[in-house]
Protein backbone atom coordinates (compact mmCIF):
# COMPACT_ATOMS: atom_id res chain seq x y z
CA UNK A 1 -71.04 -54.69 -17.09
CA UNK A 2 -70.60 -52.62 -14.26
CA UNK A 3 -67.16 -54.57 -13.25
CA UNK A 4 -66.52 -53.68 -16.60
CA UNK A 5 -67.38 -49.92 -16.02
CA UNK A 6 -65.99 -49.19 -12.91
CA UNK A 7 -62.73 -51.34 -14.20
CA UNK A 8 -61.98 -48.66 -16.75
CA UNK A 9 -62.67 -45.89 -14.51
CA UNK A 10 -60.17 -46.88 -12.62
CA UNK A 11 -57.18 -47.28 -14.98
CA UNK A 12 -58.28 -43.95 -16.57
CA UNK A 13 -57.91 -42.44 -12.64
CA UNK A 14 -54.43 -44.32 -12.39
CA UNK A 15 -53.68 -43.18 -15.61
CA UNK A 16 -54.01 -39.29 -14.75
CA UNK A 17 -52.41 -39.37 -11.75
CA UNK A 18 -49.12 -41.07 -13.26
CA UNK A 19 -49.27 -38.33 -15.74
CA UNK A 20 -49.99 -35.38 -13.43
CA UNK A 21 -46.84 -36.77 -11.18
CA UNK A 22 -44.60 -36.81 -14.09
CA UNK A 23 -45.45 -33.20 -15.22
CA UNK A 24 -45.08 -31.81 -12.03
CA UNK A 25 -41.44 -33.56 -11.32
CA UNK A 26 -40.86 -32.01 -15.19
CA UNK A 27 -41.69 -28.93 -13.97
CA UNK A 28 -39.58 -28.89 -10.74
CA UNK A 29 -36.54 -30.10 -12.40
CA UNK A 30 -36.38 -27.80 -14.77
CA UNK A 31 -36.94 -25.29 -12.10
CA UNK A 32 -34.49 -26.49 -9.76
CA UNK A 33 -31.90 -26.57 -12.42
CA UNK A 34 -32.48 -22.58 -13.27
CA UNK A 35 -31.82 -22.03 -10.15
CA UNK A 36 -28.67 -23.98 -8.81
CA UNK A 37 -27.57 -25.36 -12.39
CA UNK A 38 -26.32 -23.24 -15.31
CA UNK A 39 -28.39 -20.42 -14.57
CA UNK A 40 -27.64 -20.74 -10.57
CA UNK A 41 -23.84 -21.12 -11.44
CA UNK A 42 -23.51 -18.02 -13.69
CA UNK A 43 -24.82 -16.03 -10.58
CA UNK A 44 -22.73 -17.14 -8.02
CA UNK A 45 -20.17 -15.94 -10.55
CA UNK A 46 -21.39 -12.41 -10.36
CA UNK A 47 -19.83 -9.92 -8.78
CA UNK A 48 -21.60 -6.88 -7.63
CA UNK A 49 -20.61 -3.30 -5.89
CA UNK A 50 -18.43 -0.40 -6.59
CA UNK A 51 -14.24 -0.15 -6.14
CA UNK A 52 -11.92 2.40 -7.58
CA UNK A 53 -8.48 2.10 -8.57
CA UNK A 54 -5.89 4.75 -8.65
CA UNK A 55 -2.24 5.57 -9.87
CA UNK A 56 0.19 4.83 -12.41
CA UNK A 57 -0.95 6.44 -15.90
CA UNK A 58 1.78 3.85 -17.53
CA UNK A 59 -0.81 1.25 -15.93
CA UNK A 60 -3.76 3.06 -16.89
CA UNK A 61 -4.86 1.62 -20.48
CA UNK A 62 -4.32 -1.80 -19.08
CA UNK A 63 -6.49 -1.11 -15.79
CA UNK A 64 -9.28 0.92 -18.11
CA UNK A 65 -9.37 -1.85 -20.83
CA UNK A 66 -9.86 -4.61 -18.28
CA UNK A 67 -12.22 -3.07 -15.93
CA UNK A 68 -14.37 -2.97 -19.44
CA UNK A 69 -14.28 -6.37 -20.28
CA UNK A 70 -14.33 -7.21 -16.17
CA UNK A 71 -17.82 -5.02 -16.12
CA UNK A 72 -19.32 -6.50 -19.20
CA UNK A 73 -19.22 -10.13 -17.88
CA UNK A 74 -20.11 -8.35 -14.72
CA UNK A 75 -23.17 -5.84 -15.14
CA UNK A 76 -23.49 -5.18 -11.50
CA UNK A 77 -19.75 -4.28 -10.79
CA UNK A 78 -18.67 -0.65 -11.79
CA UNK A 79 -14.69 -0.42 -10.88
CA UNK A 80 -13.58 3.08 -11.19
CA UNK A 81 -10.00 3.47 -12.40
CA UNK A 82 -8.33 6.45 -12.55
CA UNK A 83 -4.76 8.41 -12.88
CA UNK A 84 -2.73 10.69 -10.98
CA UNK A 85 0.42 8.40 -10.46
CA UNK A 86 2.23 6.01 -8.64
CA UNK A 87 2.92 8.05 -5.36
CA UNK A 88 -0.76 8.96 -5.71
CA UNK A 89 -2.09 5.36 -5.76
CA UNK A 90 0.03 4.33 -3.04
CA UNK A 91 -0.48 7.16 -0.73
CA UNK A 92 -4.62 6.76 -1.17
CA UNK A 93 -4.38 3.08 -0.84
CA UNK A 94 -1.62 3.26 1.79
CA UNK A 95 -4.43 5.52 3.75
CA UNK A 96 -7.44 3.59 2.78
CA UNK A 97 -9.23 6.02 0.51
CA UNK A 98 -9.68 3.77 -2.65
CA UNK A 99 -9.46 -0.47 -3.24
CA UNK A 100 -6.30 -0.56 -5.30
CA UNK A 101 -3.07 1.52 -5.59
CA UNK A 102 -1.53 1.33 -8.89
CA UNK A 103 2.39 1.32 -9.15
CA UNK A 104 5.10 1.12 -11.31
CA UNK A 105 7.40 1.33 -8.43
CA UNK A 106 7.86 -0.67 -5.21
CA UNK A 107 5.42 0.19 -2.06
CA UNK A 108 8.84 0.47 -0.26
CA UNK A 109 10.62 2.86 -2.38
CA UNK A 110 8.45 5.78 -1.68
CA UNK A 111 8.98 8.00 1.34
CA UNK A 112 6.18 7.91 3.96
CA UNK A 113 4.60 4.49 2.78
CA UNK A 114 4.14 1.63 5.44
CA UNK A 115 4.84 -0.85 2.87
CA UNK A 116 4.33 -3.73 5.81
CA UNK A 117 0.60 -3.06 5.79
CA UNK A 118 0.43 -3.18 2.40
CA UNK A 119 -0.22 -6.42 -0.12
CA UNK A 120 2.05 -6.46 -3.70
CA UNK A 121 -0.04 -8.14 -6.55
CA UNK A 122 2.33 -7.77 -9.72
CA UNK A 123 -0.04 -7.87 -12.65
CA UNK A 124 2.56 -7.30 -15.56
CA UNK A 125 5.70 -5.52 -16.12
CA UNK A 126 6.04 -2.17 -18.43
CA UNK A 127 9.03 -1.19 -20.58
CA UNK A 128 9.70 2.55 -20.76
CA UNK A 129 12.10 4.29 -23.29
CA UNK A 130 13.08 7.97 -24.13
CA UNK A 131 11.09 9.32 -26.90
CA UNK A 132 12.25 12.50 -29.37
CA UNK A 133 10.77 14.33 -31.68
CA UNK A 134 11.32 13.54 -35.42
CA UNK A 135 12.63 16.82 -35.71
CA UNK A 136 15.85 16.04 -33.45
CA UNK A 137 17.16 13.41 -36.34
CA UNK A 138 18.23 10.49 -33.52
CA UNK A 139 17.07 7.34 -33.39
CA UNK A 140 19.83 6.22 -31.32
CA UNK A 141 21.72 7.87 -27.71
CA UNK A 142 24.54 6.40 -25.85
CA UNK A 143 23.80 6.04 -22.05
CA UNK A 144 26.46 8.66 -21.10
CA UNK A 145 24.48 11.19 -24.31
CA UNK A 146 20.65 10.19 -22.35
CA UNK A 147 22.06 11.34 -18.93
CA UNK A 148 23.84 14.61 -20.50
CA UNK A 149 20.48 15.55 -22.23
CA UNK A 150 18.63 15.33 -19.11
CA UNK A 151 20.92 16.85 -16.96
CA UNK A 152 21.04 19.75 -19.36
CA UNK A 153 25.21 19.03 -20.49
CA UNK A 154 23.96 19.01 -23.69
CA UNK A 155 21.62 21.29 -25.51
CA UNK A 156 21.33 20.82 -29.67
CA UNK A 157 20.88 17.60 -30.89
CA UNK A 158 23.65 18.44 -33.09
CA UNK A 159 26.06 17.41 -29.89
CA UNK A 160 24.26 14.05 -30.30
CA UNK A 161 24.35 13.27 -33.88
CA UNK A 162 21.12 14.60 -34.87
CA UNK A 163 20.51 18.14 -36.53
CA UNK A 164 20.77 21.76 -35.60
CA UNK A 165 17.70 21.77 -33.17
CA UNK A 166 17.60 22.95 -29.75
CA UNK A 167 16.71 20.27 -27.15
CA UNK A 168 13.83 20.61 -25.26
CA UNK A 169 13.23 18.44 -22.01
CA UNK A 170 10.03 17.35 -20.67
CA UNK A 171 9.62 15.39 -17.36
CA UNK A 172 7.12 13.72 -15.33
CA UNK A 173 6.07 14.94 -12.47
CA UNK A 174 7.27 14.08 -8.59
CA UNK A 175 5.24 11.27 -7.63
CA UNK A 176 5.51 9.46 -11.12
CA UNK A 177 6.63 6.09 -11.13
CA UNK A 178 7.82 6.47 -14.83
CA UNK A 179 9.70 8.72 -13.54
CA UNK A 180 11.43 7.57 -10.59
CA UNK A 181 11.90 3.89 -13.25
CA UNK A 182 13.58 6.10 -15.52
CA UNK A 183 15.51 7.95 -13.69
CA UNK A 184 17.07 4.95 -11.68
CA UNK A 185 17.49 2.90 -14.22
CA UNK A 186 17.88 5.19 -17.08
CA UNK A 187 19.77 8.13 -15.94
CA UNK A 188 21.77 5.99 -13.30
CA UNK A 189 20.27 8.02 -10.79
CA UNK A 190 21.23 11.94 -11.92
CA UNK A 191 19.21 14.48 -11.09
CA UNK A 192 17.31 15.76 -14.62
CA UNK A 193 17.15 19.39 -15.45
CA UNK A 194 14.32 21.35 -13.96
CA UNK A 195 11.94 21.23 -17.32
CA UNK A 196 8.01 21.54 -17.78
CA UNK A 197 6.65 18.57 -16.07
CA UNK A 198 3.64 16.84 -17.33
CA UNK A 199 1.17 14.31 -15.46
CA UNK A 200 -0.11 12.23 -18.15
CA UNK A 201 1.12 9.63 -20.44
CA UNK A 202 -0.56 10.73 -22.99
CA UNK A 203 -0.08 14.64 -22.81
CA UNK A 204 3.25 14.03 -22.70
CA UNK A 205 3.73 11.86 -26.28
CA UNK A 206 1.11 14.86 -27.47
CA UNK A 207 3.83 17.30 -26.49
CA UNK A 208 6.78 15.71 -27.97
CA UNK A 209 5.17 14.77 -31.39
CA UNK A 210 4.55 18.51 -31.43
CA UNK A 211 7.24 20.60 -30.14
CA UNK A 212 10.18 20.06 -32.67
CA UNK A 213 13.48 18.77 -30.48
CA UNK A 214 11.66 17.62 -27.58
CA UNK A 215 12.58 14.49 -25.65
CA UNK A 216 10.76 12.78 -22.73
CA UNK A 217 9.88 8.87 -22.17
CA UNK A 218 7.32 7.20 -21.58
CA UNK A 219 5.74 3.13 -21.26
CA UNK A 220 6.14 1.79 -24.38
CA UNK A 221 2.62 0.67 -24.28
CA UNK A 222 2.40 4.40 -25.54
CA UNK A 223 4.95 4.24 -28.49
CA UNK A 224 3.29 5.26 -31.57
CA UNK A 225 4.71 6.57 -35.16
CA UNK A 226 4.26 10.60 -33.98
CA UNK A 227 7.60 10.09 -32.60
CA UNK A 228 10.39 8.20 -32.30
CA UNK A 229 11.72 5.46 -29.85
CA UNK A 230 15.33 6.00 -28.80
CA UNK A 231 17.64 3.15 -29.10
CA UNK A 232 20.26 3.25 -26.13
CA UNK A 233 23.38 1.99 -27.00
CA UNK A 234 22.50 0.23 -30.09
CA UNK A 235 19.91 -1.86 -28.37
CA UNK A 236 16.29 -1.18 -28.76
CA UNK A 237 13.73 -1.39 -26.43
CA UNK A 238 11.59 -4.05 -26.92
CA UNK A 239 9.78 -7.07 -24.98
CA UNK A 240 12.30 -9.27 -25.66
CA UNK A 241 14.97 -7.28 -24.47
CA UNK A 242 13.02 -6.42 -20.94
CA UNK A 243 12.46 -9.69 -20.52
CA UNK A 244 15.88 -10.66 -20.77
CA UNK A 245 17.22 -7.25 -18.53
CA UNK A 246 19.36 -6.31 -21.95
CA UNK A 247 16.98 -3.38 -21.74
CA UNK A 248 16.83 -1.85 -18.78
CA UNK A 249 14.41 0.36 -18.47
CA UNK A 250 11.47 -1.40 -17.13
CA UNK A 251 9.11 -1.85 -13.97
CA UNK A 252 6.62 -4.05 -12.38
CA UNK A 253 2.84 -2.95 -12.81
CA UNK A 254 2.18 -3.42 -9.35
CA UNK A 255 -1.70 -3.78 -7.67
CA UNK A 256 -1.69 -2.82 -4.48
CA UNK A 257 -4.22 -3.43 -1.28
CA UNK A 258 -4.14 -2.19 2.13
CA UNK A 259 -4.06 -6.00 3.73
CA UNK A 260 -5.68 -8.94 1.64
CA UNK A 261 -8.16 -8.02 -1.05
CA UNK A 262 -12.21 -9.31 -0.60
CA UNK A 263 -15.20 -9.31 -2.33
CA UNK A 264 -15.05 -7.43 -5.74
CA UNK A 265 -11.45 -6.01 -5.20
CA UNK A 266 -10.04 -9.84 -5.30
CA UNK A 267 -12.40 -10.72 -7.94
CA UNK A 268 -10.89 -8.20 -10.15
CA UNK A 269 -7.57 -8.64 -8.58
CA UNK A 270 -7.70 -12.30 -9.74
CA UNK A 271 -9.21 -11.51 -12.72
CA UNK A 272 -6.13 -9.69 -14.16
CA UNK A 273 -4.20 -12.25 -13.18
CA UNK A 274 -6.44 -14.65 -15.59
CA UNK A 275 -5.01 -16.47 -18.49
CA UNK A 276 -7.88 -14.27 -20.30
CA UNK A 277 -5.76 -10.91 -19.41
CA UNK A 278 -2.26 -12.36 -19.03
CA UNK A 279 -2.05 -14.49 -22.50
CA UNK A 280 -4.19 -11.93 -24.16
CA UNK A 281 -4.47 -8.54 -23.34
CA UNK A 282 -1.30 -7.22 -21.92
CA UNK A 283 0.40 -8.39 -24.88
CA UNK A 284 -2.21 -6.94 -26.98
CA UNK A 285 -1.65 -3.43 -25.25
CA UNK A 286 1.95 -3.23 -25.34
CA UNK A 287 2.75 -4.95 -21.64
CA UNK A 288 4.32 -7.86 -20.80
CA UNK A 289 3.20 -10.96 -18.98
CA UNK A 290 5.07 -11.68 -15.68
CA UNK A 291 5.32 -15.52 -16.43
CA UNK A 292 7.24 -14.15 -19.96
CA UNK A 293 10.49 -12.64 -17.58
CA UNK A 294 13.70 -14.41 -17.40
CA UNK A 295 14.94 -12.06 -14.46
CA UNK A 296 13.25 -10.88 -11.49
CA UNK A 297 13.88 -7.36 -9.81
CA UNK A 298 13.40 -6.96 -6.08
CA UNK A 299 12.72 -3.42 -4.56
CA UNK A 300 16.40 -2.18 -4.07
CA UNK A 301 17.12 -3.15 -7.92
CA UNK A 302 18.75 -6.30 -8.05
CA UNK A 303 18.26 -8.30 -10.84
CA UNK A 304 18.51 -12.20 -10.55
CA UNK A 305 18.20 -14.85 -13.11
CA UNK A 306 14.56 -17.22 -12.84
């Protein structure tokens, strides 16, 4: 009896000491793979800190939408992005006051920028086209009629085909990189009128929707139905036609980094170079991806075929 007794006491002992292994390995497992499985790998993926990101207003939209989408998936990353223009992004970044310098033009085409000590991350490329008001009764300039209008030869629209309205010019401001793209590659290089000058993208389609015969340009990320978008030459400008050079008028969105980007600035660097930004949000906001060109553009403006 007691053989019997002591018998089951013992398998019952076993018996709870089997189970009490297995529920702690259960419980270890599951802990271990919180913290270096799924849950481990998500935060190894977050980023954390503070950058800010300066320049180009054509780039701003782009920069402002994806530093949203960047900081939701990333809740402990804040990436300040702000205006002022090209010259502005590349100066401050050029003298290591902010993460990124944004640019629509080419480190080495501005004055007073070491360009060697700088790194060129080309995110997308922008077309830019004149814009009139609806008043001026053009939808359409020849190259020689753009260049006259902004270097004040002509005056009424009337001189251009459109009605009896005076023409009024407004520019960018020095430091722009719309306007140093437009006026290369628009005007041929001529000197524009001295003309209010405006900062902003924005203010500046604001302003022409609003002051009956005014003409300026901007991205065409900022084309809307307040005014129109002047055809040059009979051809439009559109995507396709930057992509294939038949419209001219276009520039790299340039990211630039004083030396090679770490931490959160090539996190976000790399994430707007993403499929998730490049197949999907620069078309979305009226840029183009830089796998979509058929041409590349180096800094002094020659075009060749990919």
């Amino acid at each position: 009896m007691k053989k019997k007794f002591f018998g089951i006491l013992t398998f019952l002992l076993l018996a709870g000491i089997v189970l009490a292994a297995c529920g702690n390995n259960g419980s270890n497992g599951n802990g271990n793979n919180n913290a270096s499985g799924n849950g481990g790998e998500e935060k190894q993926e977050k980023v954390t800190g503070s950058i800010t990101a300066v320049g180009s207003t054509a780039m701003q939209p782009l920069v402002e939408e994806a530093a949203s989408q960047f900081q939701a998936e990333n809740p402990g990353a804040t990436i300040n992005v702000q205006g002022g223009g090209s010259g502005t992004g590349l100066s401050q970044v050029n003298e290591g006051v902010v993460d990124i310098g944004n640019s629509d033009v080419f480190a080495e085409e501005k004055e007073g920028i070491d360009a060697n000590k700088l790194v060129d991350h080309k995110i997308a490329v922008v077309g830019m086209g004149p814009i009139a008001n609806k008043e001026a009764g053009v939808d359409n300039l020849t190259k020689a009629q753009l260049i006259d209008i902004f270097t004040g030869k002509i005056k009424n629209w009337k001189e251009a085909g459109g009605k009896d309205v005076d023409i009024v010019v407004i520019n960018r401001a020095e430091g722009s990189g719309t306007r140093a793209t437009f006026e290369k590659f628009g005007l041929d290089g001529a000197e524009p009128v001295k003309a209010q000058e405006q900062d902003s993208s924005g203010t500046v389609v604001k302003i022409v929707s609003e002051t009956p015969g005014a003409i300026s340009y901007v991205a065409f990320s900022y084309f809307n139905d307040s005014v129109v978008p002047l055809k040059i030459d009979g051809v439009e400008p559109t995507q396709e036609n930057v992509e294939t050079n038949d419209w001219k008028i276009w520039a790299y969105q340039h990211m630039y980094t004083n030396g090679e980007p770490k931490g959160l600035t090539k996190a976000f660097i790399d994430y707007m170079l993403s499929d998730e930004i490049q197949s999907n949000l620069i078309p979305e906001l009226g840029y183009i991806p830089v796998t979509g060109m058929k041409v590349e553009r180096d800094a002094q403006g020659n075009v060749t075929n990919k």
